[in-house]
C-alpha atoms as a PDB file:
ATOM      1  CA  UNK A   1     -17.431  37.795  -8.878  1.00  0.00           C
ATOM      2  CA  UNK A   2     -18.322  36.134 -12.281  1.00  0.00           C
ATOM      3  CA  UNK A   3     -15.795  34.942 -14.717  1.00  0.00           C
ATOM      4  CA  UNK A   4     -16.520  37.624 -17.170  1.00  0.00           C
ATOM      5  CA  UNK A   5     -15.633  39.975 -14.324  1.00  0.00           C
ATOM      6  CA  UNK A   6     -12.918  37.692 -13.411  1.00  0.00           C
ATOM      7  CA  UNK A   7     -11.718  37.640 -17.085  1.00  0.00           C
ATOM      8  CA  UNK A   8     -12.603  41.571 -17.646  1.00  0.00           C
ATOM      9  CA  UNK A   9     -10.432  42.471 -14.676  1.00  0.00           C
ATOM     10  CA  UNK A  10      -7.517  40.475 -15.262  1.00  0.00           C
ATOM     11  CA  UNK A  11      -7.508  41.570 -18.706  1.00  0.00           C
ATOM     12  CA  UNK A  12      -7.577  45.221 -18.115  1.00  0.00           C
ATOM     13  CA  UNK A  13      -4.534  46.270 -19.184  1.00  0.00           C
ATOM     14  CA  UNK A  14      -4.504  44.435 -21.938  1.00  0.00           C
ATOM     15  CA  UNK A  15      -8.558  45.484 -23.309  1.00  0.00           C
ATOM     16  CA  UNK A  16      -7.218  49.720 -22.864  1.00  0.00           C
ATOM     17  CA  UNK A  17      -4.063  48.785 -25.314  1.00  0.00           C
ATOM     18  CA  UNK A  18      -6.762  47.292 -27.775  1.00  0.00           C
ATOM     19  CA  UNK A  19      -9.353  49.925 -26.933  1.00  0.00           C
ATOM     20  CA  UNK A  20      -6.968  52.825 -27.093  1.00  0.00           C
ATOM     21  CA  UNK A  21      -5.279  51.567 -30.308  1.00  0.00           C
ATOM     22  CA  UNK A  22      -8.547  51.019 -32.076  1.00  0.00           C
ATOM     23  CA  UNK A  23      -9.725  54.498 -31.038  1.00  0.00           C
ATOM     24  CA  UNK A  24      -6.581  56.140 -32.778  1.00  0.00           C
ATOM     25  CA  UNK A  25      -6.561  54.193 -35.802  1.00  0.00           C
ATOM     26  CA  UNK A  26     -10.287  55.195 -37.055  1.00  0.00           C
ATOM     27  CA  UNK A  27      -9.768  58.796 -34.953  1.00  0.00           C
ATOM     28  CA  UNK A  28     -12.162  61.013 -37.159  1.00  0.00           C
ATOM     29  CA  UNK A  29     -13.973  58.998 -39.533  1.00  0.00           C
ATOM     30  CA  UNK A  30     -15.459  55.380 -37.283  1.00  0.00           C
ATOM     31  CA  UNK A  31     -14.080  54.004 -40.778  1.00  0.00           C
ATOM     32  CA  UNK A  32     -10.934  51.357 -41.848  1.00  0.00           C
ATOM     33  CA  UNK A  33      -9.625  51.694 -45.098  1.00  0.00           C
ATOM     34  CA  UNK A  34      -6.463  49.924 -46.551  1.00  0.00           C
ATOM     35  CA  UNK A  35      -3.887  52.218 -44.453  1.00  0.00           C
ATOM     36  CA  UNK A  36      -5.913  51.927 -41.056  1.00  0.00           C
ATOM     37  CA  UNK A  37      -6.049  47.850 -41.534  1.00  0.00           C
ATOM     38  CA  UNK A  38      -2.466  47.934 -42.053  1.00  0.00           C
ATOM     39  CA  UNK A  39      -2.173  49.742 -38.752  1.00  0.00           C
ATOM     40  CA  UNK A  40      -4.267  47.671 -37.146  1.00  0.00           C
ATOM     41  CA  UNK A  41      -2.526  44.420 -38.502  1.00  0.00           C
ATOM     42  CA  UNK A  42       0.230  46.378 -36.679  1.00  0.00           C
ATOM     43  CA  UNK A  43      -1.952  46.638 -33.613  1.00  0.00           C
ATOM     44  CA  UNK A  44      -2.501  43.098 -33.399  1.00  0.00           C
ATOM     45  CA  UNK A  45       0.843  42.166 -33.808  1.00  0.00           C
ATOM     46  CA  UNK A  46       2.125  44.598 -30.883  1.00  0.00           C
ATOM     47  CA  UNK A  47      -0.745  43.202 -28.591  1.00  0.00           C
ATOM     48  CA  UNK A  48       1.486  39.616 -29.620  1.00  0.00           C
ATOM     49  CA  UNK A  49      -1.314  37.758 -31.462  1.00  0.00           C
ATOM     50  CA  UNK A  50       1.579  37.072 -33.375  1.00  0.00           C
ATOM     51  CA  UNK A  51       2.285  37.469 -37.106  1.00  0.00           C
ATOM     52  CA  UNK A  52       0.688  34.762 -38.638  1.00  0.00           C
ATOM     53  CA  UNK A  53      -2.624  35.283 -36.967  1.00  0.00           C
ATOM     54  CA  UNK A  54      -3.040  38.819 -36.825  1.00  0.00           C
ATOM     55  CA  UNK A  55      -2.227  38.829 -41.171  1.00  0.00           C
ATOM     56  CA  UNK A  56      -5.179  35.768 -40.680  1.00  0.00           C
ATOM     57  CA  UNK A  57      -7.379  38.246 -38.838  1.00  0.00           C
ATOM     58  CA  UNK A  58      -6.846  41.513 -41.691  1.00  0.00           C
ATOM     59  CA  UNK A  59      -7.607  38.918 -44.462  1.00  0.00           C
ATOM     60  CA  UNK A  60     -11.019  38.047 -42.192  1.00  0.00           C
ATOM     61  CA  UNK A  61     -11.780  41.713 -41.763  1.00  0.00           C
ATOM     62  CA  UNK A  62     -11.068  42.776 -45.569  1.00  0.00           C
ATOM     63  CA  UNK A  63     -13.135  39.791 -46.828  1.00  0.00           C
ATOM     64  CA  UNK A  64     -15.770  40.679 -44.603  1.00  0.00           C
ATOM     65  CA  UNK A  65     -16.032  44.349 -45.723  1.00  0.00           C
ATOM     66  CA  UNK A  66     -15.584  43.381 -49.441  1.00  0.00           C
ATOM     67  CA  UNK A  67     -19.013  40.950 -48.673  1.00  0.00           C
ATOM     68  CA  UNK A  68     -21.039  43.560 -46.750  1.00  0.00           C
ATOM     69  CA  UNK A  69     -19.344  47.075 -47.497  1.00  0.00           C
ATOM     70  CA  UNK A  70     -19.695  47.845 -44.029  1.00  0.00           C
ATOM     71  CA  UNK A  71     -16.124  49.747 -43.155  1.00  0.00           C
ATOM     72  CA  UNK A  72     -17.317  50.622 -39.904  1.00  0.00           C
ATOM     73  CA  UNK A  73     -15.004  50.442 -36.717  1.00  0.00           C
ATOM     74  CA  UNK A  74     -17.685  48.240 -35.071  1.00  0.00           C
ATOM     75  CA  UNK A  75     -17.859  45.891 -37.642  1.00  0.00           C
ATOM     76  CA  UNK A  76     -13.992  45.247 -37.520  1.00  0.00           C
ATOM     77  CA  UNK A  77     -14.372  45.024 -34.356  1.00  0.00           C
ATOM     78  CA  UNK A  78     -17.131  42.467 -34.937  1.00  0.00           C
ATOM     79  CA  UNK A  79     -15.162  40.907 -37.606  1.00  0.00           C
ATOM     80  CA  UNK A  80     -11.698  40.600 -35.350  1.00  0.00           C
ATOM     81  CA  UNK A  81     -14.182  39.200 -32.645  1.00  0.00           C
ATOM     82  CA  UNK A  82     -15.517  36.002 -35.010  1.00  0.00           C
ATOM     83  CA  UNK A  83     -12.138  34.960 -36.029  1.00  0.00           C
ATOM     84  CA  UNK A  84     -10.370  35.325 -32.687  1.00  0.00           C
ATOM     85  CA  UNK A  85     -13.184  32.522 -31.356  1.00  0.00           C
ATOM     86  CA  UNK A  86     -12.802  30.986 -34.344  1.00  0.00           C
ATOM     87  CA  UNK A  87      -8.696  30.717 -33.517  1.00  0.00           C
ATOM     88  CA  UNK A  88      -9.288  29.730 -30.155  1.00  0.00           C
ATOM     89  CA  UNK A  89     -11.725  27.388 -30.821  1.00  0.00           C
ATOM     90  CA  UNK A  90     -14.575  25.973 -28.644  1.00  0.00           C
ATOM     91  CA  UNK A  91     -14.187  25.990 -24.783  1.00  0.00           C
ATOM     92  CA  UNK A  92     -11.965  22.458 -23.025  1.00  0.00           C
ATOM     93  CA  UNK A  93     -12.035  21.859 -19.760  1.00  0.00           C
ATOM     94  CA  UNK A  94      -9.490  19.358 -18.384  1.00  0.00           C
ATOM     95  CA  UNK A  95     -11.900  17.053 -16.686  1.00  0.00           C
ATOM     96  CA  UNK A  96     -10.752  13.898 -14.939  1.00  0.00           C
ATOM     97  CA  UNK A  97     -12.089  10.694 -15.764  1.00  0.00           C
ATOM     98  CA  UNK A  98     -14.226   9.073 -13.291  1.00  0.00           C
ATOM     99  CA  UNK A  99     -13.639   5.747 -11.942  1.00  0.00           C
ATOM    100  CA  UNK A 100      -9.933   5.901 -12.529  1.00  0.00           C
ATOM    101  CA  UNK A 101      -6.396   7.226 -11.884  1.00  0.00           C
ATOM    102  CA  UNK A 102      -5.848  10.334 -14.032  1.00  0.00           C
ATOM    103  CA  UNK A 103      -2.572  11.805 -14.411  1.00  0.00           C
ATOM    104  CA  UNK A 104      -1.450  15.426 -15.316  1.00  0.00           C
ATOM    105  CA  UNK A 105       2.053  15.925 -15.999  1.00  0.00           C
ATOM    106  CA  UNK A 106       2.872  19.451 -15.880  1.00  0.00           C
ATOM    107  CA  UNK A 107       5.922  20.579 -18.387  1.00  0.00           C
ATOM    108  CA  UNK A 108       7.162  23.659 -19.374  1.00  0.00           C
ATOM    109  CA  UNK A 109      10.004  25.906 -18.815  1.00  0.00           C
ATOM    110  CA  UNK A 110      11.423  27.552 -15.838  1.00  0.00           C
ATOM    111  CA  UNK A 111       9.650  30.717 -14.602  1.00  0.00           C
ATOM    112  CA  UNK A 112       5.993  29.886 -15.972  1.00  0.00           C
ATOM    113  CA  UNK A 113       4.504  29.004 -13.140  1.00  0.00           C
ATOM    114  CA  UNK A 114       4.083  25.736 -13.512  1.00  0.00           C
ATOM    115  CA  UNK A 115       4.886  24.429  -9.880  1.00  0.00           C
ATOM    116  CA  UNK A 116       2.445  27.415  -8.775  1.00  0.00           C
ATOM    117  CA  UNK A 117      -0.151  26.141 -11.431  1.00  0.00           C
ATOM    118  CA  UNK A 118       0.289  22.434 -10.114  1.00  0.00           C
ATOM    119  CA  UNK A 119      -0.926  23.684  -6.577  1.00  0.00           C
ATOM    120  CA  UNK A 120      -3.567  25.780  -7.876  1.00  0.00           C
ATOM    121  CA  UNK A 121      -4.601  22.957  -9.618  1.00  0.00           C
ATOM    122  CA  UNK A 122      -4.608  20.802  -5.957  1.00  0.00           C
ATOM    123  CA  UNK A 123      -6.934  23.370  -4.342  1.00  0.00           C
ATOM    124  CA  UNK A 124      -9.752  23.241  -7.730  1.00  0.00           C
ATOM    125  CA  UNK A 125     -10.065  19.706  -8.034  1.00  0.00           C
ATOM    126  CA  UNK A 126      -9.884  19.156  -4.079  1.00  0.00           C
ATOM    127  CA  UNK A 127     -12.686  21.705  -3.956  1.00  0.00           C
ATOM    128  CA  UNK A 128     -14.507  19.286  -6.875  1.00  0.00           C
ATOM    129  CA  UNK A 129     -14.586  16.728  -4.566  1.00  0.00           C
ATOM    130  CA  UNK A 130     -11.655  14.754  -5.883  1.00  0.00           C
ATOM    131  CA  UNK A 131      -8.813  13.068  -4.056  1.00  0.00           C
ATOM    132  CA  UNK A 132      -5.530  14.748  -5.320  1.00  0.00           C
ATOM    133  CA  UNK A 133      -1.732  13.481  -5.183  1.00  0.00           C
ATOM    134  CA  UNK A 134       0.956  16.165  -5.417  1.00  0.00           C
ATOM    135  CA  UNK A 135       4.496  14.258  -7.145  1.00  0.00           C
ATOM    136  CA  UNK A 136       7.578  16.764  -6.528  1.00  0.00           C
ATOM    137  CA  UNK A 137       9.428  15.393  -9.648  1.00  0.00           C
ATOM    138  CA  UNK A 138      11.114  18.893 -10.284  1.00  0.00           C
ATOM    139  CA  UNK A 139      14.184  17.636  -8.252  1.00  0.00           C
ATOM    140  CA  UNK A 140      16.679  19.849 -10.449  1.00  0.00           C
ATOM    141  CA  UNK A 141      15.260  23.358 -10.011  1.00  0.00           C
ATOM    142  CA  UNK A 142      16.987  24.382  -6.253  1.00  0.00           C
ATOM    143  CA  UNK A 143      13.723  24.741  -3.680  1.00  0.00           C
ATOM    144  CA  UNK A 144      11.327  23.081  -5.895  1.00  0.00           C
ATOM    145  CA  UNK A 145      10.679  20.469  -3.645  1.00  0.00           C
ATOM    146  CA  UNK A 146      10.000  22.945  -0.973  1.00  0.00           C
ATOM    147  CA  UNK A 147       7.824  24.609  -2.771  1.00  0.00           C
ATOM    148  CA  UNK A 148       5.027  22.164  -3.735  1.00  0.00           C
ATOM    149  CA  UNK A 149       5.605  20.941  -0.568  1.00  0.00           C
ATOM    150  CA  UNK A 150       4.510  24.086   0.455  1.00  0.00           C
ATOM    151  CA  UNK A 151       1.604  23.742  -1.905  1.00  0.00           C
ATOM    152  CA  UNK A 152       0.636  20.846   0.037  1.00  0.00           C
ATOM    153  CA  UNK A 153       0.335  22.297   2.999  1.00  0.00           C
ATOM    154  CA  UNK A 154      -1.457  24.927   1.663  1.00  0.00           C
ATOM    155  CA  UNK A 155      -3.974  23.072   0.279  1.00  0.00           C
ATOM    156  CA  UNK A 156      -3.835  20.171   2.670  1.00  0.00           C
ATOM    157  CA  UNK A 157      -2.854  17.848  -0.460  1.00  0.00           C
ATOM    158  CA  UNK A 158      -0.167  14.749  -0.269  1.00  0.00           C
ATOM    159  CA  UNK A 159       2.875  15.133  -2.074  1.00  0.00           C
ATOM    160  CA  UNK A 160       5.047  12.662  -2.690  1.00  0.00           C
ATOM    161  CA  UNK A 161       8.863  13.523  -2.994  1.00  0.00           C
ATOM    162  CA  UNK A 162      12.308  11.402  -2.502  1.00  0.00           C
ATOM    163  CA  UNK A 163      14.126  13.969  -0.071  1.00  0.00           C
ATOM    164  CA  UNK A 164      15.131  17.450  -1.620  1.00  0.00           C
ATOM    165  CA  UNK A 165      16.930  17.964  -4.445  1.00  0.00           C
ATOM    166  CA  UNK A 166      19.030  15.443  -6.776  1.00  0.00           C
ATOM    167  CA  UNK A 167      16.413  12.829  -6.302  1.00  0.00           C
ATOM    168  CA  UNK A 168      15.975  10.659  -9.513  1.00  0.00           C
ATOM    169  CA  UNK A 169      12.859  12.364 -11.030  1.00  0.00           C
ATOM    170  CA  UNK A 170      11.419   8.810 -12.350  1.00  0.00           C
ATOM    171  CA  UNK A 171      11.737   6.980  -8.602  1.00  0.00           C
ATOM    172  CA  UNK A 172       9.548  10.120  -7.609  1.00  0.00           C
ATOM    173  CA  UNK A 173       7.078   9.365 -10.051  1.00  0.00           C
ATOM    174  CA  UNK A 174       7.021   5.340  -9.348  1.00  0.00           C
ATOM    175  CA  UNK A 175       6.526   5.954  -5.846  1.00  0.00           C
ATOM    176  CA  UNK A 176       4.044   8.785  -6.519  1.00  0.00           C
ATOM    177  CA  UNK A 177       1.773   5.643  -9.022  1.00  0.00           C
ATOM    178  CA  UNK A 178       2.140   3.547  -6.064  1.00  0.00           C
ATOM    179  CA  UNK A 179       1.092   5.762  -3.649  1.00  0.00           C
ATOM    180  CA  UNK A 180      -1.727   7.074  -5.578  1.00  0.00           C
ATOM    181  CA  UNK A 181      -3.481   3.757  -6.798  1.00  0.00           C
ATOM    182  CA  UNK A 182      -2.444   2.198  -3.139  1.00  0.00           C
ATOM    183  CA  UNK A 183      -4.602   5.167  -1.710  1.00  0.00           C
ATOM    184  CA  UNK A 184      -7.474   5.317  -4.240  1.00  0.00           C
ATOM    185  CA  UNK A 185      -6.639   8.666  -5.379  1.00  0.00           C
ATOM    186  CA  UNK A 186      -8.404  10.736  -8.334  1.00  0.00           C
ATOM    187  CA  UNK A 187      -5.964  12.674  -9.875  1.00  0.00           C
ATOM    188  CA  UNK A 188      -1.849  12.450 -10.115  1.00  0.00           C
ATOM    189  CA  UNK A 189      -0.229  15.556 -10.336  1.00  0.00           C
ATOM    190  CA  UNK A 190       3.126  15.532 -11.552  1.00  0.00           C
ATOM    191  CA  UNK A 191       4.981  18.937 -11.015  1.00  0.00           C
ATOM    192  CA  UNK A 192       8.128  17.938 -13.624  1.00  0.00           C
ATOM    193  CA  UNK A 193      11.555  19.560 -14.231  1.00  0.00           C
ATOM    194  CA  UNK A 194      11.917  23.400 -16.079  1.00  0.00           C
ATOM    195  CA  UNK A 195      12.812  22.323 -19.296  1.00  0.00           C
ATOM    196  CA  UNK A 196      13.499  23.317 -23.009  1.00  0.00           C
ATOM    197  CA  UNK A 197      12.748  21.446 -25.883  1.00  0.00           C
ATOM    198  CA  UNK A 198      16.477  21.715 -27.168  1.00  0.00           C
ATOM    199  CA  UNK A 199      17.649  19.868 -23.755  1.00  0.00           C
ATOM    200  CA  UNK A 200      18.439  16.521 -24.682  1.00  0.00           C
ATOM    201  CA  UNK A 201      18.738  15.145 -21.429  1.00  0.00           C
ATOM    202  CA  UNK A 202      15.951  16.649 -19.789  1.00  0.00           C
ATOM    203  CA  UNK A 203      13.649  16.044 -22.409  1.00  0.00           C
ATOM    204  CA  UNK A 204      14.835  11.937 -22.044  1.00  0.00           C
ATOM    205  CA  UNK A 205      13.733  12.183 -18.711  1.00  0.00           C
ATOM    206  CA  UNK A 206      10.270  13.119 -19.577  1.00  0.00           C
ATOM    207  CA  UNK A 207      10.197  10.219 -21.524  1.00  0.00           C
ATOM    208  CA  UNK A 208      11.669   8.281 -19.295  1.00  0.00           C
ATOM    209  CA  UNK A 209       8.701   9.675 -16.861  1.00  0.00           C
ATOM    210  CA  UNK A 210       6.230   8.318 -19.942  1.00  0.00           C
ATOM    211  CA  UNK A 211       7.533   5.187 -20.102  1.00  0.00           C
ATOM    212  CA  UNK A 212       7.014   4.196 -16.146  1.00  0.00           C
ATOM    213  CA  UNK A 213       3.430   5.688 -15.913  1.00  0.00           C
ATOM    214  CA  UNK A 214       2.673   3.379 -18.841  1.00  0.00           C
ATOM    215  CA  UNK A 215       4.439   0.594 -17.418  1.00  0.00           C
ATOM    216  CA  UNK A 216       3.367   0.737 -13.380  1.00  0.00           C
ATOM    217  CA  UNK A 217      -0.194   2.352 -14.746  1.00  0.00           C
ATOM    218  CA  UNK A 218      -1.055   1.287 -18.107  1.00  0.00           C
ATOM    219  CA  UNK A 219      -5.136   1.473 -17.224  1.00  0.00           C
ATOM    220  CA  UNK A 220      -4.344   5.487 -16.183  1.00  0.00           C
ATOM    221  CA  UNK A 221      -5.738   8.213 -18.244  1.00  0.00           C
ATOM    222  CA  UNK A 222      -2.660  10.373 -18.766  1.00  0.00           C
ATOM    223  CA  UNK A 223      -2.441  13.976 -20.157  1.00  0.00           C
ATOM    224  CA  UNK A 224       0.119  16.673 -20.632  1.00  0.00           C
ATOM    225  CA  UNK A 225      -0.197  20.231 -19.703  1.00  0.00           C
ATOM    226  CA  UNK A 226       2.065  22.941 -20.618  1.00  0.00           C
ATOM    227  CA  UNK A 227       2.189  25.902 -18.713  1.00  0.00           C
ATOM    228  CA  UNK A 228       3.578  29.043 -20.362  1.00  0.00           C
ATOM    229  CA  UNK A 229       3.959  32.960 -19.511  1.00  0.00           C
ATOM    230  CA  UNK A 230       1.659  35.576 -20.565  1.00  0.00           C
ATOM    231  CA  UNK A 231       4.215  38.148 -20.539  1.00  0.00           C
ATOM    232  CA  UNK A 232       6.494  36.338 -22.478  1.00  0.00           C
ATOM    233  CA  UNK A 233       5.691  37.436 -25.390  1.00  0.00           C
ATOM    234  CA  UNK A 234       6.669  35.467 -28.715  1.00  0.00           C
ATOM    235  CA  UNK A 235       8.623  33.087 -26.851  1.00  0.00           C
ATOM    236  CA  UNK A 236       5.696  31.595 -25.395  1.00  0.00           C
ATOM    237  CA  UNK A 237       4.681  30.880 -29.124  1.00  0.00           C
ATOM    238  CA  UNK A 238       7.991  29.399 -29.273  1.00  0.00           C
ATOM    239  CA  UNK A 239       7.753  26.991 -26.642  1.00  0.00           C
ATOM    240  CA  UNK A 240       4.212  25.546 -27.633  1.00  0.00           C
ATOM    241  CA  UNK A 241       5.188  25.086 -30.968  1.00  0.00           C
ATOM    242  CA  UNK A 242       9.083  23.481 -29.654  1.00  0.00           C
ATOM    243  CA  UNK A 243       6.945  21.048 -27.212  1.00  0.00           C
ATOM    244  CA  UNK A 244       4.597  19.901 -29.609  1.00  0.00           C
ATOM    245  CA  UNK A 245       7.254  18.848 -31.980  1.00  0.00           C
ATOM    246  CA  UNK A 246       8.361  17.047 -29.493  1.00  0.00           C
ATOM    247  CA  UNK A 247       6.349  15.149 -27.520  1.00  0.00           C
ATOM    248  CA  UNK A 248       2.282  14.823 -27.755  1.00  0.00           C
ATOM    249  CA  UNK A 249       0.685  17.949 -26.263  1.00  0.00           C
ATOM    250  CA  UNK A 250      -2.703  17.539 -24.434  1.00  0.00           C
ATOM    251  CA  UNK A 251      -3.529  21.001 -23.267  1.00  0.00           C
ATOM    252  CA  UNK A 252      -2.142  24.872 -22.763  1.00  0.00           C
ATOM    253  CA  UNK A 253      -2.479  26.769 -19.667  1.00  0.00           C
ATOM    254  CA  UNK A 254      -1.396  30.497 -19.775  1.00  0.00           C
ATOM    255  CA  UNK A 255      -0.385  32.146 -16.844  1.00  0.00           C
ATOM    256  CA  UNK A 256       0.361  35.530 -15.630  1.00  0.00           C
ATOM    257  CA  UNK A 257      -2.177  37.213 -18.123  1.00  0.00           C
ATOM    258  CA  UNK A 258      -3.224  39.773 -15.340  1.00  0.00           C
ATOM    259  CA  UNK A 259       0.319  41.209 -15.560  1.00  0.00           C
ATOM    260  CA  UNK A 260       0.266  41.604 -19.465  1.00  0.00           C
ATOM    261  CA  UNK A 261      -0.728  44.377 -21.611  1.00  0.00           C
ATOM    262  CA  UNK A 262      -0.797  41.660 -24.642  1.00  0.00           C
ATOM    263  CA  UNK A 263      -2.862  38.912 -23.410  1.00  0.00           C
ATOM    264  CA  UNK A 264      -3.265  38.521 -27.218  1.00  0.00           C
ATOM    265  CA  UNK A 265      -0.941  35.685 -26.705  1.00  0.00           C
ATOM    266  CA  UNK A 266      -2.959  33.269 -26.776  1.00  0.00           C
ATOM    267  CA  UNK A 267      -4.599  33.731 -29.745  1.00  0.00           C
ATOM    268  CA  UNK A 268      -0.713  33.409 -31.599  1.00  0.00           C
ATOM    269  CA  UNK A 269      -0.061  30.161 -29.044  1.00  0.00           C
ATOM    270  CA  UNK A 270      -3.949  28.881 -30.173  1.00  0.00           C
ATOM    271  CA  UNK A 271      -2.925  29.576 -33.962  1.00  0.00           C
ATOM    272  CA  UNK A 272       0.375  28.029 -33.298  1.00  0.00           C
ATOM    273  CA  UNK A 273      -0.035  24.971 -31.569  1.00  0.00           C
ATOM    274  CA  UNK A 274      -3.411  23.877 -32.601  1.00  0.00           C
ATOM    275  CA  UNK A 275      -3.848  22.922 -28.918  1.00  0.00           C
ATOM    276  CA  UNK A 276      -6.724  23.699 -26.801  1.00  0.00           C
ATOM    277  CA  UNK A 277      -6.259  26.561 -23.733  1.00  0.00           C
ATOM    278  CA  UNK A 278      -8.093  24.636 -20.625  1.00  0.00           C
ATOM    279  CA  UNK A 279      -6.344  27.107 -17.902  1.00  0.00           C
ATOM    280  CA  UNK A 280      -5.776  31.159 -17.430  1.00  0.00           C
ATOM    281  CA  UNK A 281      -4.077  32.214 -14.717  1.00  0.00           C
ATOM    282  CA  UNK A 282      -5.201  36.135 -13.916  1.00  0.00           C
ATOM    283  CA  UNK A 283      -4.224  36.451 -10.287  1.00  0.00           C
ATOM    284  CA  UNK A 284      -1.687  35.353  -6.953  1.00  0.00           C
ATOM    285  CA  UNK A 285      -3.771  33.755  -5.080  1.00  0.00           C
ATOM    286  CA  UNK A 286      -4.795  30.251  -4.630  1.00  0.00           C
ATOM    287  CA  UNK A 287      -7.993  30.295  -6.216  1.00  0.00           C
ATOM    288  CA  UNK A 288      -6.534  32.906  -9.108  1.00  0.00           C
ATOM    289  CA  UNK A 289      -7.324  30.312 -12.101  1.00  0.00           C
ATOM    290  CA  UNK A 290     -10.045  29.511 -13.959  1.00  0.00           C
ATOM    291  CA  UNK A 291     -11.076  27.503 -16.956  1.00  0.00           C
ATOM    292  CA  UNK A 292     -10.261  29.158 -20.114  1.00  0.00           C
ATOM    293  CA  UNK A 293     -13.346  30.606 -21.935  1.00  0.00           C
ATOM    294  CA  UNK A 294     -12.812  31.352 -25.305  1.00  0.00           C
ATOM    295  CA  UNK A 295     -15.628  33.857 -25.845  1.00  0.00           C
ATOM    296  CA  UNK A 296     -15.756  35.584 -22.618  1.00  0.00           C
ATOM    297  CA  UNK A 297     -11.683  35.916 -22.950  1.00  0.00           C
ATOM    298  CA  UNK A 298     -12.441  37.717 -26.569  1.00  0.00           C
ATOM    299  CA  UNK A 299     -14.833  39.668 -25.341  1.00  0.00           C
ATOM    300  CA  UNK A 300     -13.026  40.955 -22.577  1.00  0.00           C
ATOM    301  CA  UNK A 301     -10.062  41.826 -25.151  1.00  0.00           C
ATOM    302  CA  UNK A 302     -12.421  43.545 -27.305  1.00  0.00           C
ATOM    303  CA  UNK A 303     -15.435  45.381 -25.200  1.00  0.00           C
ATOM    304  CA  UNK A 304     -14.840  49.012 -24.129  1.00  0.00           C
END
């Protein structure tokens, strides 16, 4: 299966609301005027793009009509298309650096999918070739631990962990540098803590994680990920925008967008955070994720 069919499928539910909703509005005529663009700023909003972008989007379509007088519903559609890319931006792959220790630190809240994501993860680069380190630093969420560890068996991956839960999340991470530059490894994967930005103590210990990563491996190349939830609506939105203020953002992934009928989430997160999407989860399985493509995600929003 190709990833437009990958992407096309996953987004299924979430295309029909678009489809359906564009259908209704312009029922009749194949024509937007003033009301119908209202609705469909409406539309957009329900599908969660969000406020902001989806009021971004109308004032694309209405300038774009005013320039070529053409009203009809494909070129809104056309119009919504451009600036959705436009939003998202051009496609980022998360890409380890060769020749050195790279280190993802996975944060987030509880319930994303993160720990899921961080095995997922495993299997991809494993598959690449790459030697892959599992860190179970998510010592406060109850069977954490057990489940990377699970993960690791899975995808026949090492993870390092201090015992079950209650271990000090920073001793797993030193041991977890050691163990990875001691054995040559690729890639660091450090499955952290459920956390939100508003925590104070949990959100020191992520720094506190910082701080020994650039003390025990100040040559790494280190970069953040956070994972959020598809079908969480707005609060996604809220959580991108609560992390960045907090503490320096590499990358979005966005999970669960098979099981939402408004994948238009990440366009609000992408207008939001001004962070690049590198991951979409769209399935269960091991193998469900794939690198984020901007166009072929936009497309599969937007094509009947």
């Amino acid at each position: 299966m190709g990833l437009l069919d990958i992407f096309r499928k996953g987004l299924t539910n979430t295309r029909n609301f678009f489809s359906s909703g564009f259908t209704k509005i312009a029922a009749g005529t194949g024509h937007f005027d003033d009301g119908m663009l209202d609705e469909l700023e409406e539309l957009l909003v329900r599908a969660d793009c969000g406020i902001p972008a989806s009021e971004d989007i109308i004032s694309r379509i209405k300038d774009d009509i005013r320039r070529t007088g053409d009203d009809s519903r494909e070129a809104v559609i056309r119009s919504v298309s451009v600036r959705m890319n436009e939003i998202l931006g051009c496609k980022t792959v998360y890409k380890p650096v060769e020749g050195k220790l790279n280190v993802l630190i996975m944060i987030g809240v509880n319930g994303t999918g993160k720990t899921t994501t961080a095995g997922k993860l495993a299997r991809k680069y494993k598959n690449e070739g790459k030697k892959v380190i599992l860190a179970a630093a998510d010592t406060f969420r109850a069977a954490a631990v057990d489940q990377i560890k699970e993960w690791g068996r899975i995808t026949d991956t090492t993870v390092i962990s201090q015992g079950d839960d209650g271990a000090d999340p920073a001793a797993v991470v030193y041991d977890a540098l050691h163990a990875a530059v001691a054995r040559k490894a690729d890639l660091l994967i450090i499955d952290t803590a459920g956390r939100l930005h508003n925590k104070k103590n949990l959100m020191d210990e992520l720094a506190k994680i910082g701080r020994i990563i650039s003390r025990e491996a100040p040559e790494a190349d280190v970069k953040s990920l956070l994972i959020i939830d598809a079908t969480t609506g707005q609060n996604a939105v809220i959580q991108a925008e609560s992390f960045g203020k907090v503490m320096n953002l590499d990358y979005i992934g966005i999970t669960k967008l098979d099981g939402s009928a408004k994948g238009g989430v990440a366009v609000a997160v992408a207008y939001t955070a001004k962070k690049p999407i590198v991951l979409a989860g769209l399935g269960e399985g091991a193998d469900d994720i794939v690198d984020f493509e901007p166009s072929i995600f936009v497309n599969s929003l937007l094509e009947d």
